[in-house]
C-alpha atoms as a PDB file:
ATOM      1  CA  UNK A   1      12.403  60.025 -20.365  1.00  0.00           C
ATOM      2  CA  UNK A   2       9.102  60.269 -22.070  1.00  0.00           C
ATOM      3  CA  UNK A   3       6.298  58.446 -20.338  1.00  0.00           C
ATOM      4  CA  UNK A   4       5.821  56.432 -23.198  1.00  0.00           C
ATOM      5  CA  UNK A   5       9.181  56.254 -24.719  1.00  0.00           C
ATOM      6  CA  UNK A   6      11.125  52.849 -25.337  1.00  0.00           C
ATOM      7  CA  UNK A   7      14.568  52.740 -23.871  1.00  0.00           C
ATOM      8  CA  UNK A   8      17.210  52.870 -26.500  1.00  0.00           C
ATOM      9  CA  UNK A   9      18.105  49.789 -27.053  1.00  0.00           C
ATOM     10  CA  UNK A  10      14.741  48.003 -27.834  1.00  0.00           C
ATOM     11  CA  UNK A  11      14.243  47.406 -31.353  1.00  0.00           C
ATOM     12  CA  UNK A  12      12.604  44.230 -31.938  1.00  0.00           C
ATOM     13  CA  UNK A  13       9.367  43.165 -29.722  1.00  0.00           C
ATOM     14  CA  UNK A  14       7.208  40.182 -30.005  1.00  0.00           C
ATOM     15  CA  UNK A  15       3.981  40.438 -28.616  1.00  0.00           C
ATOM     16  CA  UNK A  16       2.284  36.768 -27.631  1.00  0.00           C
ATOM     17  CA  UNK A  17      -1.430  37.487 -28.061  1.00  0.00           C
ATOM     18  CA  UNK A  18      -2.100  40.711 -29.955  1.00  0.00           C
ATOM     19  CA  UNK A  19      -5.270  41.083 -28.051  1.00  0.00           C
ATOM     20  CA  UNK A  20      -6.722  44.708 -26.492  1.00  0.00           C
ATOM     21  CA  UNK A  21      -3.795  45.921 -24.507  1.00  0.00           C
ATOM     22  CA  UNK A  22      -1.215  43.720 -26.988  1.00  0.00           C
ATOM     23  CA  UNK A  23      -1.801  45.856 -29.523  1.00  0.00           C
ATOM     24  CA  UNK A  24      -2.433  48.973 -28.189  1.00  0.00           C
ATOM     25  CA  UNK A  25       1.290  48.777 -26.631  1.00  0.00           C
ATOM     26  CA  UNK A  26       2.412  47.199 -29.952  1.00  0.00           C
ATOM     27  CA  UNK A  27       1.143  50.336 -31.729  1.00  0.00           C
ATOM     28  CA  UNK A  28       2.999  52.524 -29.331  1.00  0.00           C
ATOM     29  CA  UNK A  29       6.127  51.575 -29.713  1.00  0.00           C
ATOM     30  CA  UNK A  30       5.908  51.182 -33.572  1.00  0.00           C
ATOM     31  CA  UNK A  31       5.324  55.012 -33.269  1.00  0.00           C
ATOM     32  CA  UNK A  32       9.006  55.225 -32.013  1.00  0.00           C
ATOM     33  CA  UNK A  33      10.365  52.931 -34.487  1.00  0.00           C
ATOM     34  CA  UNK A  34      10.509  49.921 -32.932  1.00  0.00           C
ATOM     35  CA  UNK A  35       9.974  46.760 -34.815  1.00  0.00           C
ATOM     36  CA  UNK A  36       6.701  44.500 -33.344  1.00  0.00           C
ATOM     37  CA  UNK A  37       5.445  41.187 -34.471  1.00  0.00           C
ATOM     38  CA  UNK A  38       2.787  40.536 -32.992  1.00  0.00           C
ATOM     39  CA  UNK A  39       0.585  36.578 -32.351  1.00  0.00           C
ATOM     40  CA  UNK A  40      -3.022  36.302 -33.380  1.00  0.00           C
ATOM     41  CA  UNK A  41      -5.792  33.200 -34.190  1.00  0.00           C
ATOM     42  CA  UNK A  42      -6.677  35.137 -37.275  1.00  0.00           C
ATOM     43  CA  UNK A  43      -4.404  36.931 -38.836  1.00  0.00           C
ATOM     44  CA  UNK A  44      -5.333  40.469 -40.915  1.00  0.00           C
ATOM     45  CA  UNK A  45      -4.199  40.068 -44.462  1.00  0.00           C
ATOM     46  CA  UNK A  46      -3.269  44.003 -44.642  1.00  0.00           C
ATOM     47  CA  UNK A  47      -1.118  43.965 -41.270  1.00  0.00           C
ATOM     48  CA  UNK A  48       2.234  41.248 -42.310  1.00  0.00           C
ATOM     49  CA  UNK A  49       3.401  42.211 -38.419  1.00  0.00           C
ATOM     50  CA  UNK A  50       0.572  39.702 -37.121  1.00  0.00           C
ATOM     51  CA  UNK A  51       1.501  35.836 -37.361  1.00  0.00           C
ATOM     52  CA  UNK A  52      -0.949  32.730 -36.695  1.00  0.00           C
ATOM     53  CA  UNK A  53      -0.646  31.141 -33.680  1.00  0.00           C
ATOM     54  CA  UNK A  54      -2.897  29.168 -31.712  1.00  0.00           C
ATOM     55  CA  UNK A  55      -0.938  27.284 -29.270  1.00  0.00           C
ATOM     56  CA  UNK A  56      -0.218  24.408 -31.610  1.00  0.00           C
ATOM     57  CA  UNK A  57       1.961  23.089 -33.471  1.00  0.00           C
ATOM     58  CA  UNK A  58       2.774  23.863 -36.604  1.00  0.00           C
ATOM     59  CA  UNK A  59       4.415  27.273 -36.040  1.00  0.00           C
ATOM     60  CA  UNK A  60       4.687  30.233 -38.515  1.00  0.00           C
ATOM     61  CA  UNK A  61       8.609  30.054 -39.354  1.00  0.00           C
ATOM     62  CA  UNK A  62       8.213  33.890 -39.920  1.00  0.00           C
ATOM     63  CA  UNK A  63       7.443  34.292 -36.004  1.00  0.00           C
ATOM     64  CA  UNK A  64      10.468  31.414 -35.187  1.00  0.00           C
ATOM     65  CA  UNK A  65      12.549  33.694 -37.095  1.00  0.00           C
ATOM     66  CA  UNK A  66      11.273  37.346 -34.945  1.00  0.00           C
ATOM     67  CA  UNK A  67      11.772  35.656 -31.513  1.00  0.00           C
ATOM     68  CA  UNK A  68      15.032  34.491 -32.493  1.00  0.00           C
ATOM     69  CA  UNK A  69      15.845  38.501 -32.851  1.00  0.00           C
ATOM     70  CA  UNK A  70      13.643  39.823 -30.554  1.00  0.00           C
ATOM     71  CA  UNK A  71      15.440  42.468 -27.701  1.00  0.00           C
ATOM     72  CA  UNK A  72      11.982  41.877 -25.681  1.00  0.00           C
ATOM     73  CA  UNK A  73       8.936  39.757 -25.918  1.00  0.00           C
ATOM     74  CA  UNK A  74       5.592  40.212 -23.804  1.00  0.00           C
ATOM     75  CA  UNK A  75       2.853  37.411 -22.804  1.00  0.00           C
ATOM     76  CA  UNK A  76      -0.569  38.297 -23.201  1.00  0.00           C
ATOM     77  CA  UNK A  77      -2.340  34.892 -24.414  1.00  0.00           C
ATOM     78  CA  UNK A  78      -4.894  33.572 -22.132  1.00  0.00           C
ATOM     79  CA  UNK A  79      -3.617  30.392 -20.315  1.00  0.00           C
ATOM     80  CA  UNK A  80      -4.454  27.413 -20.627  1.00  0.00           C
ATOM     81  CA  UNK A  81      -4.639  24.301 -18.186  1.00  0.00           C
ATOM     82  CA  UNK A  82      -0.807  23.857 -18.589  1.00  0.00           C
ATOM     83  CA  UNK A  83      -0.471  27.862 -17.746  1.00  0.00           C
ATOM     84  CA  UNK A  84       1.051  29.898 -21.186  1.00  0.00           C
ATOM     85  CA  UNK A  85       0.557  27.850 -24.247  1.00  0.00           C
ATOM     86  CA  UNK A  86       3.393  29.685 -25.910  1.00  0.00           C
ATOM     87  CA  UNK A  87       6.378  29.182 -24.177  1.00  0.00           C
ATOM     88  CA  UNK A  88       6.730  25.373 -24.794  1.00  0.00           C
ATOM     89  CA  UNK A  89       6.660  25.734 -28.359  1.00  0.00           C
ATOM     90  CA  UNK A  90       8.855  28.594 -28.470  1.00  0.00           C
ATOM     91  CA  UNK A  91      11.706  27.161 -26.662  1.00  0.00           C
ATOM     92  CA  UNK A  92      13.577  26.429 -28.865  1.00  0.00           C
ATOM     93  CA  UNK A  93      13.523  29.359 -30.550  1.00  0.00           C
ATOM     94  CA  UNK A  94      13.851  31.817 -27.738  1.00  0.00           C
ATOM     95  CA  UNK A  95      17.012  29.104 -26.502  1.00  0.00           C
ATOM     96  CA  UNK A  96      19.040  30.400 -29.695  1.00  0.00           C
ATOM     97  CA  UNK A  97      18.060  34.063 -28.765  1.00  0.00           C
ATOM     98  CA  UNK A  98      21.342  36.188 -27.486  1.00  0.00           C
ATOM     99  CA  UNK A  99      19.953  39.494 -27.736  1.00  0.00           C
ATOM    100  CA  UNK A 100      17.212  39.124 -24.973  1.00  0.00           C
ATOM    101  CA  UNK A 101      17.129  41.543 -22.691  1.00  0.00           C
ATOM    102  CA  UNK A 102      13.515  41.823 -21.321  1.00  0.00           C
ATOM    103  CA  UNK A 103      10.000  39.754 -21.011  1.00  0.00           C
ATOM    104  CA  UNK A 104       6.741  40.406 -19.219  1.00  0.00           C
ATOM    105  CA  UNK A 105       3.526  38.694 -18.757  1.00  0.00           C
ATOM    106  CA  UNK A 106       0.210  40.296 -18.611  1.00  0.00           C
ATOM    107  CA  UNK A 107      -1.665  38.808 -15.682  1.00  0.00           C
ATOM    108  CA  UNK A 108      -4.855  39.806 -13.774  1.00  0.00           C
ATOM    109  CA  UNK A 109      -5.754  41.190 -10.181  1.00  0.00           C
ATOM    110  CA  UNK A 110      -7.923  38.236 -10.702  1.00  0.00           C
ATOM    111  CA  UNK A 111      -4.957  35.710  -9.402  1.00  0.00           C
ATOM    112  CA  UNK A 112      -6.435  37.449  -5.744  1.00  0.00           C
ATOM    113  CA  UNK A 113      -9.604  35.511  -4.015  1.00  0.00           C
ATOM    114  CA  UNK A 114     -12.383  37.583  -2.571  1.00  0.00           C
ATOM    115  CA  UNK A 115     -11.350  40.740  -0.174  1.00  0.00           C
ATOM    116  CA  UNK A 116     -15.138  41.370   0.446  1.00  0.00           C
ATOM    117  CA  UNK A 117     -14.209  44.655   0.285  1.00  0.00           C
ATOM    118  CA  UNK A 118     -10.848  45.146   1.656  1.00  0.00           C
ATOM    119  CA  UNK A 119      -7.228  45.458   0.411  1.00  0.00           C
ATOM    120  CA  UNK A 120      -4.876  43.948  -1.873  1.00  0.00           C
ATOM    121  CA  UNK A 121      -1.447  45.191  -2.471  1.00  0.00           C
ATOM    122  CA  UNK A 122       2.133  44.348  -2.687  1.00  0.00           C
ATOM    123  CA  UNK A 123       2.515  41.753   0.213  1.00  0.00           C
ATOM    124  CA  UNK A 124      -0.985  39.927  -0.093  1.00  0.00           C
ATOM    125  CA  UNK A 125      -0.899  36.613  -1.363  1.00  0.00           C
ATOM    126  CA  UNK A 126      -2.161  35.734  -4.653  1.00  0.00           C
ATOM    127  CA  UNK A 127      -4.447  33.316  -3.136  1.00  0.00           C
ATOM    128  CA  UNK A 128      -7.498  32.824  -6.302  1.00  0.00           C
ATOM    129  CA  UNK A 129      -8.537  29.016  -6.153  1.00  0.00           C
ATOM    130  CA  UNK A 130     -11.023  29.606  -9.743  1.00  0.00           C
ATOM    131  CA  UNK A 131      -9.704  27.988 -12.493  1.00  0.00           C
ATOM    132  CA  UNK A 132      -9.054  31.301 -14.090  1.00  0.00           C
ATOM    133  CA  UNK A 133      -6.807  32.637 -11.217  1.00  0.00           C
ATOM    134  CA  UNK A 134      -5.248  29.289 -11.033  1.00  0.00           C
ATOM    135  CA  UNK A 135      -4.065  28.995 -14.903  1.00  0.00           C
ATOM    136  CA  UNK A 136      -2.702  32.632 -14.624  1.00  0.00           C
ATOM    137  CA  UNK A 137      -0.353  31.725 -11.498  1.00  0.00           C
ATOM    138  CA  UNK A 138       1.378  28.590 -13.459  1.00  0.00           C
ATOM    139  CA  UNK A 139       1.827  31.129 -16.449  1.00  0.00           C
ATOM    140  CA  UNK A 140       3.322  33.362 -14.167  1.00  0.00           C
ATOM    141  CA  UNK A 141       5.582  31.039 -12.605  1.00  0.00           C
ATOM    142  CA  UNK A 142       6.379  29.788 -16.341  1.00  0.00           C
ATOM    143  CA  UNK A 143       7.518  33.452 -17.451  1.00  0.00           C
ATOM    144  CA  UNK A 144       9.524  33.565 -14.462  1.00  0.00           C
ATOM    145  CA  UNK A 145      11.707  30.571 -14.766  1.00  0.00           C
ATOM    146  CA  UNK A 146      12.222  31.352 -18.807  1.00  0.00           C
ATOM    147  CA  UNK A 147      13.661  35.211 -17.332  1.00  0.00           C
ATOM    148  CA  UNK A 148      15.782  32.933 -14.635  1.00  0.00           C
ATOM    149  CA  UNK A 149      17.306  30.452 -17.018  1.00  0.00           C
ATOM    150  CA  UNK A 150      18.129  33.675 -19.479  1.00  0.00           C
ATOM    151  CA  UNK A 151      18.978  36.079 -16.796  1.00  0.00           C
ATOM    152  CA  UNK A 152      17.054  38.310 -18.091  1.00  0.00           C
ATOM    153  CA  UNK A 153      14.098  40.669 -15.996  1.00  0.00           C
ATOM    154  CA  UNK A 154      10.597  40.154 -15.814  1.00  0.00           C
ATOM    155  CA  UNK A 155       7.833  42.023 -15.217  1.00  0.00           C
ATOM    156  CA  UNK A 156       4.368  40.451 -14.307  1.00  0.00           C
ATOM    157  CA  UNK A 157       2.119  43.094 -14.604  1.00  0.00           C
ATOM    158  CA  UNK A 158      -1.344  41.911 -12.681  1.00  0.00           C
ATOM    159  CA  UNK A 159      -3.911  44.436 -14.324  1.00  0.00           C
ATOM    160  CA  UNK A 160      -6.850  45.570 -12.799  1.00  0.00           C
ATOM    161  CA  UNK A 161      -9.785  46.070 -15.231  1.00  0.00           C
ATOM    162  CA  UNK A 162      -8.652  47.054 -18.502  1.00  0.00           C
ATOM    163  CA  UNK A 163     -11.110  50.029 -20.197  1.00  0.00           C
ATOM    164  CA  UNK A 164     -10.421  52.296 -22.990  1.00  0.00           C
ATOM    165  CA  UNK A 165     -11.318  53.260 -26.271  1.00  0.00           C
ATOM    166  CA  UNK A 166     -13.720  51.294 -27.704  1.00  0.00           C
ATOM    167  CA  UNK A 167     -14.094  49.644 -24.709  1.00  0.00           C
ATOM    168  CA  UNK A 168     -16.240  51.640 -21.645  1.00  0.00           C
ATOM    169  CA  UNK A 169     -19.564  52.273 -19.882  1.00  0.00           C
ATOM    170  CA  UNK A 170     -20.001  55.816 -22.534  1.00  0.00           C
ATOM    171  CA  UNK A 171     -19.265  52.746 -25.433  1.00  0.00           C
ATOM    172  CA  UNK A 172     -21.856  50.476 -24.051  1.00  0.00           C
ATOM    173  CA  UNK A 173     -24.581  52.739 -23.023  1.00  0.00           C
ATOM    174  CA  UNK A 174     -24.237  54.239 -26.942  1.00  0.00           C
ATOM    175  CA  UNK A 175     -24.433  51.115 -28.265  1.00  0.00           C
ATOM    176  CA  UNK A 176     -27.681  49.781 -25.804  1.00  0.00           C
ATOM    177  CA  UNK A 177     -25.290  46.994 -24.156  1.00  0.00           C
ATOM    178  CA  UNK A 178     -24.478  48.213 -20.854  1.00  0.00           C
ATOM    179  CA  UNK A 179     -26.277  46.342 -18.128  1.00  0.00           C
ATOM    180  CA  UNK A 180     -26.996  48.599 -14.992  1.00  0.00           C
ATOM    181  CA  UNK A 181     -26.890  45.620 -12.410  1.00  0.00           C
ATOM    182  CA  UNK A 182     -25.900  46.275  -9.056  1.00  0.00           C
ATOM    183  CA  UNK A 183     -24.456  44.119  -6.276  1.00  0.00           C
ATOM    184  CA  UNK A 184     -24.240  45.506  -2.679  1.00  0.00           C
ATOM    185  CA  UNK A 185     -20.801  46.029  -1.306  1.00  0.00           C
ATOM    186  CA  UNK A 186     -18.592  45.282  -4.613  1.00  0.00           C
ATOM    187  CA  UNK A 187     -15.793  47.306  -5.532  1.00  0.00           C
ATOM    188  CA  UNK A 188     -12.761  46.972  -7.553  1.00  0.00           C
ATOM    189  CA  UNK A 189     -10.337  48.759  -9.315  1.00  0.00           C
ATOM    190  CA  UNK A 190      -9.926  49.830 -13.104  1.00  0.00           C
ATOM    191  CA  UNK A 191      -7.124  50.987 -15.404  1.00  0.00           C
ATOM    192  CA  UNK A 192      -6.677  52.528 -18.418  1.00  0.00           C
ATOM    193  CA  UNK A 193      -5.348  50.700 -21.258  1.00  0.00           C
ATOM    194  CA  UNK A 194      -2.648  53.633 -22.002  1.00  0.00           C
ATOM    195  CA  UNK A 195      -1.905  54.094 -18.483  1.00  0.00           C
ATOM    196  CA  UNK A 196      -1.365  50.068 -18.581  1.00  0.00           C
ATOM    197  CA  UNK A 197       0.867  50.595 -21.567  1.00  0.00           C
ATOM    198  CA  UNK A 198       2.797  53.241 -19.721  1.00  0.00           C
ATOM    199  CA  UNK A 199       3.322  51.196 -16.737  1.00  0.00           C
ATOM    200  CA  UNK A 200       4.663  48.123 -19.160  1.00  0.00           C
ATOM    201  CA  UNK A 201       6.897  50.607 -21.113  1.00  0.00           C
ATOM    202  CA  UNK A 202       8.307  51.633 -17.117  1.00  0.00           C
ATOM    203  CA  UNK A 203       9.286  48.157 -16.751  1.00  0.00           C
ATOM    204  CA  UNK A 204      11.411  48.214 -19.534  1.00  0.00           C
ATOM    205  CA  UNK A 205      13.440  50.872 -18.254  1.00  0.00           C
ATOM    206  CA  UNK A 206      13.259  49.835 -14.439  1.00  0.00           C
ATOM    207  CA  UNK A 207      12.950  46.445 -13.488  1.00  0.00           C
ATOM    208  CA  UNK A 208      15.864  44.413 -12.557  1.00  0.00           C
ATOM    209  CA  UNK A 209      14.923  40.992 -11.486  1.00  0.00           C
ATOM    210  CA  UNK A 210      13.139  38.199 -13.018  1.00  0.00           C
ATOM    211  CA  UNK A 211      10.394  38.216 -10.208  1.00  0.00           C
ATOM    212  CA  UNK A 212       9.091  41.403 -10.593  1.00  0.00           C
ATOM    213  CA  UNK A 213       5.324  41.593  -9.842  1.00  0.00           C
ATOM    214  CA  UNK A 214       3.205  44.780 -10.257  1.00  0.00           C
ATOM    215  CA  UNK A 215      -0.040  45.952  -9.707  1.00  0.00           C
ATOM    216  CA  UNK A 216      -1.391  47.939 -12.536  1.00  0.00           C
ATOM    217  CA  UNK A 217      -4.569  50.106 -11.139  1.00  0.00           C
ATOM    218  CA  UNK A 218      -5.948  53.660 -10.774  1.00  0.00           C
ATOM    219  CA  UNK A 219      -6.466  54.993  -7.763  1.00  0.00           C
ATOM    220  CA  UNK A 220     -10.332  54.724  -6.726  1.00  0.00           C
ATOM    221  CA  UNK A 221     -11.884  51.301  -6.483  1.00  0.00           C
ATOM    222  CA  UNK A 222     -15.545  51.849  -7.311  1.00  0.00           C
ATOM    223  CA  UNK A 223     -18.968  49.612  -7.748  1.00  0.00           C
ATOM    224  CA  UNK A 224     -19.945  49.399 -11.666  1.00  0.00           C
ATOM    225  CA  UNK A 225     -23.285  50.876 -11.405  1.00  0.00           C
ATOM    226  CA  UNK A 226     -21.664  54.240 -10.127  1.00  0.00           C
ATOM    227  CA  UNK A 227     -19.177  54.373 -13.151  1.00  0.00           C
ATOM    228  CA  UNK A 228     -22.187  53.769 -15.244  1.00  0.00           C
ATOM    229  CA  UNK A 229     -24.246  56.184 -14.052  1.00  0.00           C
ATOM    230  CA  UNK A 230     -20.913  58.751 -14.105  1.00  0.00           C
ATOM    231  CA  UNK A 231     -20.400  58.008 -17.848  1.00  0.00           C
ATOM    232  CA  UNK A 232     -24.501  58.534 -18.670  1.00  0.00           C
ATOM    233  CA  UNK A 233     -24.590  61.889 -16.563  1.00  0.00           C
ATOM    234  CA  UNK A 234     -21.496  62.764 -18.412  1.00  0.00           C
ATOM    235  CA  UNK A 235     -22.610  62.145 -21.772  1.00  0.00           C
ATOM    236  CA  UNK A 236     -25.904  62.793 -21.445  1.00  0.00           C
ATOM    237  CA  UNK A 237     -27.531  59.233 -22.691  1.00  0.00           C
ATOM    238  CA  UNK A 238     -29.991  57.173 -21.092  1.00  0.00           C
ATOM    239  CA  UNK A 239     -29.201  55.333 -18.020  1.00  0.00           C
ATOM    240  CA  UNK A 240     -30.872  51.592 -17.846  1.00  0.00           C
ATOM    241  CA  UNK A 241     -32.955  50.622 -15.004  1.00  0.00           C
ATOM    242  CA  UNK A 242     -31.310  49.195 -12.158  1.00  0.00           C
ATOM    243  CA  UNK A 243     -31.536  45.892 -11.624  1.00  0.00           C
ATOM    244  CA  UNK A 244     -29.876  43.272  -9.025  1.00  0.00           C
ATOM    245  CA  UNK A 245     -26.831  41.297 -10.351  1.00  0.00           C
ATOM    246  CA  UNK A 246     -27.745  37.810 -12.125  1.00  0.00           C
ATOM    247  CA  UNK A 247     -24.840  35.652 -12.101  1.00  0.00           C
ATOM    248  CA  UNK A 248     -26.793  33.688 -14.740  1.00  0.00           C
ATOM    249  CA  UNK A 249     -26.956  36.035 -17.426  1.00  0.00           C
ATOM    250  CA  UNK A 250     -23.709  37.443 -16.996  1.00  0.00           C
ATOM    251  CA  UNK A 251     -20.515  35.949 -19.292  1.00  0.00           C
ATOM    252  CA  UNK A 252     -17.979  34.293 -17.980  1.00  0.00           C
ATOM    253  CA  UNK A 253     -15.924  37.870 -17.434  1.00  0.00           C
ATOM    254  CA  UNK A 254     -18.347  39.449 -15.558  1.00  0.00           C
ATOM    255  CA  UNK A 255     -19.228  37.107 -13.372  1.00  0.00           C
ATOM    256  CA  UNK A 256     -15.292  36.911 -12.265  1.00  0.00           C
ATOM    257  CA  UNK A 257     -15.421  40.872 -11.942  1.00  0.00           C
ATOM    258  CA  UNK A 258     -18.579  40.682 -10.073  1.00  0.00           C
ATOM    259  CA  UNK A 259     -17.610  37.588  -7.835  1.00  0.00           C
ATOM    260  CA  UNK A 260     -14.726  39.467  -6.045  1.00  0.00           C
ATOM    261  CA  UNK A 261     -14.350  42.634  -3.853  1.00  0.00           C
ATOM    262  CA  UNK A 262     -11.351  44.146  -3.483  1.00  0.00           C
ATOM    263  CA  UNK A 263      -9.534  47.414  -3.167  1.00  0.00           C
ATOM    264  CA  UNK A 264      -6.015  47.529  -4.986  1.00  0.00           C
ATOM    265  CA  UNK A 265      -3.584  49.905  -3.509  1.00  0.00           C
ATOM    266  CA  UNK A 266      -0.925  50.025  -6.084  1.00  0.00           C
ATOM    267  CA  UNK A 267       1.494  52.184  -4.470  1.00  0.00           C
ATOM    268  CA  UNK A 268       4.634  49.915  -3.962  1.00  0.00           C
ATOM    269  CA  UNK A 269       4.126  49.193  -7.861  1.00  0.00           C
ATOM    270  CA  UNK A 270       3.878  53.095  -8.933  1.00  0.00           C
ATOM    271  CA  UNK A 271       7.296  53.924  -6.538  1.00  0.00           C
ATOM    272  CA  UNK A 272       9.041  50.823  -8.582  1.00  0.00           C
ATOM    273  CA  UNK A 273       8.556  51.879 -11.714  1.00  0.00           C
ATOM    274  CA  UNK A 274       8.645  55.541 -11.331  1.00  0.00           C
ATOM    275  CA  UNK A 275       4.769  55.674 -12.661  1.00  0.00           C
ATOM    276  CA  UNK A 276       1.455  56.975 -11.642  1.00  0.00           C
ATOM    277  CA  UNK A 277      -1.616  56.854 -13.690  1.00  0.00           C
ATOM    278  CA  UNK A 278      -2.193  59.856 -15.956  1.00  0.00           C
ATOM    279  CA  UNK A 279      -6.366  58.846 -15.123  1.00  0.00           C
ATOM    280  CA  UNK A 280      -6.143  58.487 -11.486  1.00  0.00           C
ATOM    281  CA  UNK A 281      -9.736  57.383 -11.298  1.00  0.00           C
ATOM    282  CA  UNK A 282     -12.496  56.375 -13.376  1.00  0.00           C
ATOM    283  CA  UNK A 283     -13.894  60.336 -13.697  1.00  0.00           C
ATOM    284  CA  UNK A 284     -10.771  61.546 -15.619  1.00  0.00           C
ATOM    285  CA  UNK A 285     -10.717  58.404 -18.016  1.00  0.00           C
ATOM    286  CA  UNK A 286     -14.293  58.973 -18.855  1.00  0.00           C
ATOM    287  CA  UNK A 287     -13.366  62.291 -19.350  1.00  0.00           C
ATOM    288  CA  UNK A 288     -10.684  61.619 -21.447  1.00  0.00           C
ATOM    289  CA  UNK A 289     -12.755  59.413 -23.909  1.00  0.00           C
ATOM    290  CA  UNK A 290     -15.712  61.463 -23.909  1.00  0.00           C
ATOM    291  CA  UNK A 291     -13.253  64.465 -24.841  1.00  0.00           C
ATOM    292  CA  UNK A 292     -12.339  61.831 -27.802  1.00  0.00           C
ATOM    293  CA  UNK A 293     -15.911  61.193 -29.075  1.00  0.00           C
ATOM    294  CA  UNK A 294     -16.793  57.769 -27.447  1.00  0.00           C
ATOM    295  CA  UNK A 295     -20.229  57.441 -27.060  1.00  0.00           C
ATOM    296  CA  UNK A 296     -20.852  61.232 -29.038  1.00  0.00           C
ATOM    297  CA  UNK A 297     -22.804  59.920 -32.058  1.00  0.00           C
ATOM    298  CA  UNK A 298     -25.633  58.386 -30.199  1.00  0.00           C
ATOM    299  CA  UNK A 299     -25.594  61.298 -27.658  1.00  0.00           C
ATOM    300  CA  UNK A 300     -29.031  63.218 -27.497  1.00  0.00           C
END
C-alpha cells in the first residue's frame, strides 16, 4: 500500500474538530475519494463539508445524518472537564451506525508528567496530573469504551509536537514571532503533521483492538532554541537574542511544552503500524518546508 492511501473500504469519515492535523488528514483522504465531514466553531461558507459544533446542544442534523454513515470517525476536539465533549451528544447517532468499522482519538505526549530528561515509550505510564493531561486521559478512556461497546478498533494516537506548514520556527522567525528562550536541560520530541497523518492512515489498515495506543514522534528529541537556530542558519534570517525561559509570558501551550522533559522512543508504535517517519528529525522537516517556500519571502 501507499503510505498515505486509505484502505478500500473507507468511504465516509467524520472528523470531530477540523483543527491543524483534522484537516490536513481530512484533505488527504478527500484526494483519494473519500467522503469527509468535518466539525468546526465557525464554519467556512465556501467549504459545505464543515458543520457547527461546539459541544452543545443543538446539533447540525446534516452532521447527525454523516455519523450515522460514517465507515470511520476521528476525535480531535480539545477536552473538556468531562473528557470529549462530542461523544455524549453523538450517541445516539453513532448507536444507529452499522457500518462502523474504525475510530481514533488524537491525544498528546502531554498525558506523560515530567521525565527531566529521560524516556517515555510504550510501557511508561501516562502519569500527567495538569489539568490538560488529565482531561485528555478521560477522553481517551471515553473513545475506548465507544470502540468496546461497537467492537470496533481504536487507535489513540498520543502526538508529540505537531509542526508543519504554516506552522514552524522558519514561519515564526519570517514573521518576527519566534521567541529564542532557552531552558537548561529540556528536550522533547516533534512530528510532522504529514508524518502524523501517515501514522493515523496506518491505523486504519493495522490496528485490531479497541485499546490501541501509539506514540506519534520523530526520532531526535531536541531543546527549542537549537531547532530555532537550525531553521535561521538554514534560511538565512535573523536569529533573536537569547533569552532565559519566562513562564510568565509564555501561553498556555508553551508553558506545557516547556514544563516537561522527555525523550519519546516511538519504536513499539512504528513496528505496529508498519510506519516510520518520512522526517526522522527536525533537520529533514525544516528541510522539507524550506524546500516548499516557508519562511522564503522574508529571507534576506
Amino acid at each position: 500500500m501507499s503510505p498515505d492511501a486509505p484502505p478500500p473500504w473507507l468511504r465516509r469519515l467524520v472528523v470531530f474538530g477540523m483543527g491543524y492535523t483534522g484537516t490536513r488528514f481530512a484533505q488527504r483522504l478527500r484526494a483519494h475519494g473519500v467522503h469527509c465531514v468535518g466539525t468546526t466553531r465557525t464554519p467556512d461558507p465556501e467549504d459545505p463539508t464543515r458543520r457547527r459544533f461546539d459541544g452543545r446542544l443543538p446539533v447540525d442534523p446534516r452532521l447527525l445524518d454523516a455519523l450515522a454513515q460514517a465507515d470511520a470517525i476521528l476525535g480531535s476536539m480539545p477536552a473538556g472537564a468531562d473528557g470529549d465533549p462530542a461523544l455524549p451528544l453523538l450517541a445516539d447517532a453513532l448507536a444507529s451506525n452499522d457500518r462502523l468499522r474504525w475510530s481514533g482519538y488524537l491525544s498528546s505526549t502531554g498525558v506523560y508528567a515530567d521525565r527531566q530528561g529521560g524516556i517515555v515509550d510504550a510501557a511508561s505510564v501516562a502519569d500527567g496530573t495538569d489539568a490538560t493531561a488529565r482531561m485528555r486521559l478521560t477522553a481517551e478512556r471515553q473513545w475506548r469504551e465507544l470502540a468496546r461497546r461497537r467492537g470496533i478498533p481504536c487507535g489513540v494516537f498520543r502526538l508529540a509536537g505537531i509542526y508543519g506548514p504554516g506552522r514552524n520556527a522558519l514561519r515564526q522567525l519570517a514573521d518576527g514571532t519566534a521567541r529564542h528562550w532557552v531552558k537548561p536541560g529540556l528536550v522533547f520530541n516533534r512530528i510532522h503533521v504529514d508524518d502524523a497523518c501517515d501514522a493515523i492512515t496506518a491505523s486504519l489498515w493495522h490496528t485490531r483492538t479497541p485499546d490501541a495506543t501509539y506514540l506519534i514522534a520523530d526520532e531526535l528529541p531536541a531543546p527549542p532554541q537549537e531547532v530555532l537556530a537550525h531553521a535561521a542558519a538554514l534560511s538565512g534570517l535573523p536569529l533573536p537574542p537569547a533569552e532565559p525561559y519566562d513562564a510568565e509570558r509564555a501561553s498556555p501551550a508553551l508553558r506545557r511544552f516547556y514544563g516537561a522533559s522527555k525523550r519519546i522512543d516511538a519504536q513499539q508504535t512504528r513496528e505496529a503500524l508498519h510506519w516510520r517517519p518520512r522526517h526522522a528529525d527536525y533537520r529533514q522537516g525544516l528541510a522539507s518546508l524550506w524546500g516548499a517556500g516557508e519562511g522564503r519571502s522574508c529571507a534576506g
